[in-house]
C-alpha atoms as a PDB file:
ATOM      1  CA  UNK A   1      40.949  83.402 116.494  1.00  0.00           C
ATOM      2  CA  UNK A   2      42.768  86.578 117.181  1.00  0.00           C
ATOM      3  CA  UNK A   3      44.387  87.389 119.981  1.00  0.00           C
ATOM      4  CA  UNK A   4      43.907  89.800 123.027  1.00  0.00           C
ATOM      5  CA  UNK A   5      46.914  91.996 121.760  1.00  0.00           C
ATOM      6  CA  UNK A   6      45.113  91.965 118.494  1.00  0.00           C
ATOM      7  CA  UNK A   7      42.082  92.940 119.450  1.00  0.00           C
ATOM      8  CA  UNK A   8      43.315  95.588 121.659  1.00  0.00           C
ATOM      9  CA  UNK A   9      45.508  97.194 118.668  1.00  0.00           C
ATOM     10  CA  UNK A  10      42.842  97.039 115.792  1.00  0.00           C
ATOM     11  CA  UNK A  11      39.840  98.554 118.227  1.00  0.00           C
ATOM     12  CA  UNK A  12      38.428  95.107 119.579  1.00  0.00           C
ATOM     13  CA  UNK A  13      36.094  94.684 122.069  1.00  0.00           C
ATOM     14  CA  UNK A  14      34.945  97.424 124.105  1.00  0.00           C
ATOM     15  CA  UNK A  15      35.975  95.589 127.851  1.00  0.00           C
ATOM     16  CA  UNK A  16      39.656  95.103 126.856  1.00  0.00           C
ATOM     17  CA  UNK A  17      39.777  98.680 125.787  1.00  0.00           C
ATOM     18  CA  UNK A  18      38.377  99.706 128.728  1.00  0.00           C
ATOM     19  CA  UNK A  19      40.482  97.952 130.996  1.00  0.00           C
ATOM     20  CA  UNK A  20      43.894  99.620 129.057  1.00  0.00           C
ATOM     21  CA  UNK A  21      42.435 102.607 129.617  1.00  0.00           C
ATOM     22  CA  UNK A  22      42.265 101.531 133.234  1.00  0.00           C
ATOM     23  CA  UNK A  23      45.535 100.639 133.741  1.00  0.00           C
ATOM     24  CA  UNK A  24      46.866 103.619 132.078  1.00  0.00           C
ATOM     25  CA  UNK A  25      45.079 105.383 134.701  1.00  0.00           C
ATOM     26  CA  UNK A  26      46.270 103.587 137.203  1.00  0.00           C
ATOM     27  CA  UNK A  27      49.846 104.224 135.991  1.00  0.00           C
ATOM     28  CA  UNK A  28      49.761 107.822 135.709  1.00  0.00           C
ATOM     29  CA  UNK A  29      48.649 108.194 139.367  1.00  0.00           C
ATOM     30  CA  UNK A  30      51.304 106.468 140.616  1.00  0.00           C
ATOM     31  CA  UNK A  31      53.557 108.158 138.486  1.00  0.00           C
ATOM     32  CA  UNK A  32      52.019 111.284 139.999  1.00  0.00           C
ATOM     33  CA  UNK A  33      52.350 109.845 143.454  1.00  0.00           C
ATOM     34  CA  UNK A  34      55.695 109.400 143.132  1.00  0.00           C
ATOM     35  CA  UNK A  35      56.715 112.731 141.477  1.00  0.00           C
ATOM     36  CA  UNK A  36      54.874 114.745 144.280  1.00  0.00           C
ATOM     37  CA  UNK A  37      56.726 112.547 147.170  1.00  0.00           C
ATOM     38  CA  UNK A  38      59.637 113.036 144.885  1.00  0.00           C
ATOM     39  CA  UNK A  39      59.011 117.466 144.550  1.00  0.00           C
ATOM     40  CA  UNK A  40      57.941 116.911 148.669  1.00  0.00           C
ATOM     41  CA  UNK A  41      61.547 115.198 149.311  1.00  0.00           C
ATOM     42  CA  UNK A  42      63.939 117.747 147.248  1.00  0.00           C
ATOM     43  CA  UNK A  43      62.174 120.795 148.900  1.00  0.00           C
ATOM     44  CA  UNK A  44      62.745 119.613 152.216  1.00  0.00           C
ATOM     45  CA  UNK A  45      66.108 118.736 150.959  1.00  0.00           C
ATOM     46  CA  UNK A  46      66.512 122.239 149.755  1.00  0.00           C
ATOM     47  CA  UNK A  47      64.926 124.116 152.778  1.00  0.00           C
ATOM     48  CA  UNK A  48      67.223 121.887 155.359  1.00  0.00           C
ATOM     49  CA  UNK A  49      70.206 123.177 152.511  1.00  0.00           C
ATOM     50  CA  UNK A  50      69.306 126.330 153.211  1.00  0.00           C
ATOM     51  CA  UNK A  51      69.062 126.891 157.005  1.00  0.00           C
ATOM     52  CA  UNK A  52      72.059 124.932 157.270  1.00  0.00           C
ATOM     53  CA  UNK A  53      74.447 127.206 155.000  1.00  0.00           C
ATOM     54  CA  UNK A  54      77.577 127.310 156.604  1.00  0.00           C
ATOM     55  CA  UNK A  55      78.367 130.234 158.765  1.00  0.00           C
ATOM     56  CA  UNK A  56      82.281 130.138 157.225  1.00  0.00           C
ATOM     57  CA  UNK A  57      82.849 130.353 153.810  1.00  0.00           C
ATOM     58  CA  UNK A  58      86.520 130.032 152.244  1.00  0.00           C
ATOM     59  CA  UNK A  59      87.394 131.660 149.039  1.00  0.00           C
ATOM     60  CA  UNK A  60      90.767 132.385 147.010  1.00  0.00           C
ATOM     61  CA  UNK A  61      92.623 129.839 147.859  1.00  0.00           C
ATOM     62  CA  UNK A  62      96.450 130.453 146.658  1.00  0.00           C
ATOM     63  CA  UNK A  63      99.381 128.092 146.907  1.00  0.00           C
ATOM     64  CA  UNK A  64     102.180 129.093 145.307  1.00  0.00           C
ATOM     65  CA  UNK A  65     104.668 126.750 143.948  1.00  0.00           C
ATOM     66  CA  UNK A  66     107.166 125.595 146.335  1.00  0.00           C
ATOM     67  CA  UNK A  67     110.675 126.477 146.527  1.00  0.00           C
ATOM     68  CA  UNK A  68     112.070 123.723 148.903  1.00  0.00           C
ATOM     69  CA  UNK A  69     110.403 120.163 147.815  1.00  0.00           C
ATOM     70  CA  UNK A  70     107.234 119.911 150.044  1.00  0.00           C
ATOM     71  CA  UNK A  71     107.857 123.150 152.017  1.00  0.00           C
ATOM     72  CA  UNK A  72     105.941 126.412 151.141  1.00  0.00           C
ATOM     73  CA  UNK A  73     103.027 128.323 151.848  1.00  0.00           C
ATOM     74  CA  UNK A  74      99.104 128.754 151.310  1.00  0.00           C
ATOM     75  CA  UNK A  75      96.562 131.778 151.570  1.00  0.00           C
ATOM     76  CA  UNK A  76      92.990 131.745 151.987  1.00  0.00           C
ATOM     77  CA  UNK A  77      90.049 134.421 152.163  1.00  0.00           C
ATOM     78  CA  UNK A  78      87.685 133.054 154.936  1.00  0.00           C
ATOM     79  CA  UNK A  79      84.442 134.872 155.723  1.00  0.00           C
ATOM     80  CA  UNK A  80      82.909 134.152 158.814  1.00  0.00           C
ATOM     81  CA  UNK A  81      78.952 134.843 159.005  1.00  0.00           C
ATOM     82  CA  UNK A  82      78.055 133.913 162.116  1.00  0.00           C
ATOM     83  CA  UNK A  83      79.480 133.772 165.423  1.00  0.00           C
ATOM     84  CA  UNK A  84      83.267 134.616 166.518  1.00  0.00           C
ATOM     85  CA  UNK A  85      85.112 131.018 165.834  1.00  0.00           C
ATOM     86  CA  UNK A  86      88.647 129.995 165.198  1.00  0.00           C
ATOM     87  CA  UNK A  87      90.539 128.293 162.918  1.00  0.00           C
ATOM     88  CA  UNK A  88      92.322 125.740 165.008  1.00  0.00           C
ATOM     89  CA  UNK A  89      93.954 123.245 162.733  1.00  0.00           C
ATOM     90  CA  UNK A  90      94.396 122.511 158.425  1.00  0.00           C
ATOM     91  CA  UNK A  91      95.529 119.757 156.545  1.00  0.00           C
ATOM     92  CA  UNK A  92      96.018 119.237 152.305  1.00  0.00           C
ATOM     93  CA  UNK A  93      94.986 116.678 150.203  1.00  0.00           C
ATOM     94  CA  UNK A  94      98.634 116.607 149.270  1.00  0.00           C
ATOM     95  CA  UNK A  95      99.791 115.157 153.064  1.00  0.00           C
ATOM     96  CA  UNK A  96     102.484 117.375 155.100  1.00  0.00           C
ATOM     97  CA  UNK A  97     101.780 119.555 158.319  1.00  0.00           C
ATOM     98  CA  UNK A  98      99.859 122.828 158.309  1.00  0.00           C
ATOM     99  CA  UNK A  99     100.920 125.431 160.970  1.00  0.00           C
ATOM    100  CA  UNK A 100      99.869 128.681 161.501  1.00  0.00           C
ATOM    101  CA  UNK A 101     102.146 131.602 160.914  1.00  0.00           C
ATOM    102  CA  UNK A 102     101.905 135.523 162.170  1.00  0.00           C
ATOM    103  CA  UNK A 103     104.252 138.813 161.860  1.00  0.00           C
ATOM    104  CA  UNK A 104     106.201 138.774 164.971  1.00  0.00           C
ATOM    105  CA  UNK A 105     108.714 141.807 164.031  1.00  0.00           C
ATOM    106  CA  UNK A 106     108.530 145.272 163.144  1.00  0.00           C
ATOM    107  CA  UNK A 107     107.654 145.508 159.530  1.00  0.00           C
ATOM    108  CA  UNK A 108     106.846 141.407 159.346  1.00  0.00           C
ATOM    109  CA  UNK A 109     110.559 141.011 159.677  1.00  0.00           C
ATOM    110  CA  UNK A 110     110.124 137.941 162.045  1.00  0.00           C
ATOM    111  CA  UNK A 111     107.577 134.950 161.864  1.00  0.00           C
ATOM    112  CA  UNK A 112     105.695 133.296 164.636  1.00  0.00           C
ATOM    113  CA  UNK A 113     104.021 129.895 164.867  1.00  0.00           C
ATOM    114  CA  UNK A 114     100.626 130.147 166.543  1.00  0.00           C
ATOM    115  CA  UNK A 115      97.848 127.393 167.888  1.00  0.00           C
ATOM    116  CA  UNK A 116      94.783 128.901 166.070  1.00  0.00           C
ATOM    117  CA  UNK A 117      93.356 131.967 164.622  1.00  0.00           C
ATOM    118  CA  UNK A 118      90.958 134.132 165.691  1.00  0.00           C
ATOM    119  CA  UNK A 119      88.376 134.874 163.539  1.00  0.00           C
ATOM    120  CA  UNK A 120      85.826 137.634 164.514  1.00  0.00           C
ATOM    121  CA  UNK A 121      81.967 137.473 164.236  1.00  0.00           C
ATOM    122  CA  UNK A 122      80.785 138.546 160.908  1.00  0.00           C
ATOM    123  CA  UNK A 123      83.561 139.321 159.230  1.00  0.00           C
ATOM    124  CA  UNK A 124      86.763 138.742 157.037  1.00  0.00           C
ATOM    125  CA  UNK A 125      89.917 137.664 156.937  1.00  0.00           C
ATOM    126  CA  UNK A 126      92.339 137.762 153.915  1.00  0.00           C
ATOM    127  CA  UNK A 127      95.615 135.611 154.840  1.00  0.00           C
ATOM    128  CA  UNK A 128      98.966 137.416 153.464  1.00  0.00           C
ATOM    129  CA  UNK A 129     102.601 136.949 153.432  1.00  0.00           C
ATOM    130  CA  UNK A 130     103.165 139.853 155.851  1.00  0.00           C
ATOM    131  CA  UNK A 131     100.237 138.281 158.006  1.00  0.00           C
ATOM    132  CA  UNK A 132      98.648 135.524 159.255  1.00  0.00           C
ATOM    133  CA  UNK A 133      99.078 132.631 156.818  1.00  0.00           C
ATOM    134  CA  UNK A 134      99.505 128.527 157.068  1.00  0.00           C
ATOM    135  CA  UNK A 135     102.888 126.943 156.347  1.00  0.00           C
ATOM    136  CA  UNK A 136     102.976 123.871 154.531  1.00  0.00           C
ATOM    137  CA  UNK A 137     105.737 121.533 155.403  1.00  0.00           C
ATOM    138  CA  UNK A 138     106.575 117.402 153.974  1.00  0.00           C
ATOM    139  CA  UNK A 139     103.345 117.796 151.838  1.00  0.00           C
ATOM    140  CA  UNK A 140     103.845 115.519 148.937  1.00  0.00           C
ATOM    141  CA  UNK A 141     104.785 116.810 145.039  1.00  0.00           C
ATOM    142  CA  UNK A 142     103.111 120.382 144.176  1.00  0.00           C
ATOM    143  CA  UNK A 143     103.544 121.912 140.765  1.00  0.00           C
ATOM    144  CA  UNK A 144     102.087 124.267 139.189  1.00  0.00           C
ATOM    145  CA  UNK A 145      98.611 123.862 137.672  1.00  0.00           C
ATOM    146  CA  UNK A 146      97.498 121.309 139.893  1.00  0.00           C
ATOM    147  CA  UNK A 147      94.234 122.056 142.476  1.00  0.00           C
ATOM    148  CA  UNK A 148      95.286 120.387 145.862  1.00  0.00           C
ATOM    149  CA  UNK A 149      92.237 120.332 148.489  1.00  0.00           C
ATOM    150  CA  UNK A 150      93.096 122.260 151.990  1.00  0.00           C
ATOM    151  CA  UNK A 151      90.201 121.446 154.442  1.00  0.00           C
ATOM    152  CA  UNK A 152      90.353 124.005 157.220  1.00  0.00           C
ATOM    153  CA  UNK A 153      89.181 123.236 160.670  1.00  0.00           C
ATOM    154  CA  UNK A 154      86.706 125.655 162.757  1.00  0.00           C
ATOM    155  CA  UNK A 155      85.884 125.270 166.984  1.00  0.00           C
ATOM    156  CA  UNK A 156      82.555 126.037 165.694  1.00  0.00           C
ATOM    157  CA  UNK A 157      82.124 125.478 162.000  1.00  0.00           C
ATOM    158  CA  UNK A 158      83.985 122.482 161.842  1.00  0.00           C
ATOM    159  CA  UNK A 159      85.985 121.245 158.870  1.00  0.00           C
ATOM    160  CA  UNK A 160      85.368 123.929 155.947  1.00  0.00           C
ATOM    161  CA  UNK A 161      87.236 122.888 152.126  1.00  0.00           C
ATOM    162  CA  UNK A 162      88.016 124.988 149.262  1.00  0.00           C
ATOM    163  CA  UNK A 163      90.022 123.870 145.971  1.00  0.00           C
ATOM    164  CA  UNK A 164      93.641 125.618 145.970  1.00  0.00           C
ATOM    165  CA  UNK A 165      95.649 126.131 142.728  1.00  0.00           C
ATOM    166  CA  UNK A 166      99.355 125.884 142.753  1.00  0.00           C
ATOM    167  CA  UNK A 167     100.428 128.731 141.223  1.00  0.00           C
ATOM    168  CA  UNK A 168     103.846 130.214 140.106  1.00  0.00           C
ATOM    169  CA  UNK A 169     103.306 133.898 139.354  1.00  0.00           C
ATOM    170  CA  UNK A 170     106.806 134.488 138.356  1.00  0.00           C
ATOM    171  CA  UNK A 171     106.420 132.249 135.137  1.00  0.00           C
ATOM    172  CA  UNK A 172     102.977 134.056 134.623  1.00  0.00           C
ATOM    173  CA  UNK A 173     100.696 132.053 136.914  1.00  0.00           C
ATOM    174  CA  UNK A 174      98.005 133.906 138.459  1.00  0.00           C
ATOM    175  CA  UNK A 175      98.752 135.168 142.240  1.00  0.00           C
ATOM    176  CA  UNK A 176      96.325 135.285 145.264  1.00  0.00           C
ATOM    177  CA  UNK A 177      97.212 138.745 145.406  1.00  0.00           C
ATOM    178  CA  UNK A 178      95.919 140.475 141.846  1.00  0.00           C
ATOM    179  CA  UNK A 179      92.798 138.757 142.504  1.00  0.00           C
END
């Protein structure tokens, strides 16, 4: 007597072919069912993604390598599309304290600490050494080559991150400032 599995791979009787078929039918719509709650699920995924882009956007991130152990400084290009915010606080993946820093002087002679940053609806602002920039003190080891995370925080955007390469551009590390 052959079995059911037999019959079913040499041809056998017409019912148990017609209930594979069956099954395979069966199979395929819920495969279906679950792709199109699966497509259904990304593209509201991907349309929330998209109404939700962030209104600030950092870029060029520069760190170069510091001097002092744990003491130096970082630039950032942040782009603000939305409303007028401001930067009110940073911290780095490396530990330390992140301060704010402005030209005080004629010429940028002098340095000031400052609480936050103003930054204007719509547009952007390029930190420099001769302007407003964040000073990195008792972070932990930085050399050269290595990506440390600074996570800049926003009154209105909230906390915003973007990679930041310690670079020496003396030793012929890239700079911030060719890019």
């Amino acid at each position: 007597m052959e079995s059911e599995a037999g019959q079913m791979r040499n041809g056998g009787p017409a019912v148990a072919g017609h209930g594979r078929r069956r099954a395979g039918r069966r199979l395929a719509r819920a495969l279906a069912a679950i792709a199109v709650a699966g497509a259904t699920a990304a593209l509201a995924g991907c349309a929330m993604a998209a109404h939700a882009s962030p209104s600030v956007q950092l870029s060029t991130a520069y760190i170069p390598v510091p001097h002092a152990p744990g003491t130096t400084v970082a630039y950032v290009v942040i782009r603000n599309n939305g409303p007028a915010d401001r930067l009110v606080s940073a911290r780095t993946s490396v530990g330390g304290r992140v301060t704010f820093r402005r030209a005080a002087g004629p010429a940028a002679s002098a340095m000031a600490t400052i609480a936050s940053v103003r930054i204007p609806a719509n547009s952007t602002l390029a930190m420099a050494p001769n302007g407003i920039h964040m000073l990195i003190t008792g972070a932990g080891r930085m050399r050269g080559g290595k990506d440390i995370i600074l996570t800049l925080v926003f009154a209105r955007a909230g906390p915003v991150s973007v990679v930041a390469q310690v670079t020496d551009p003396q030793s012929g590390g890239s700079s911030y400032f060719l890019n």
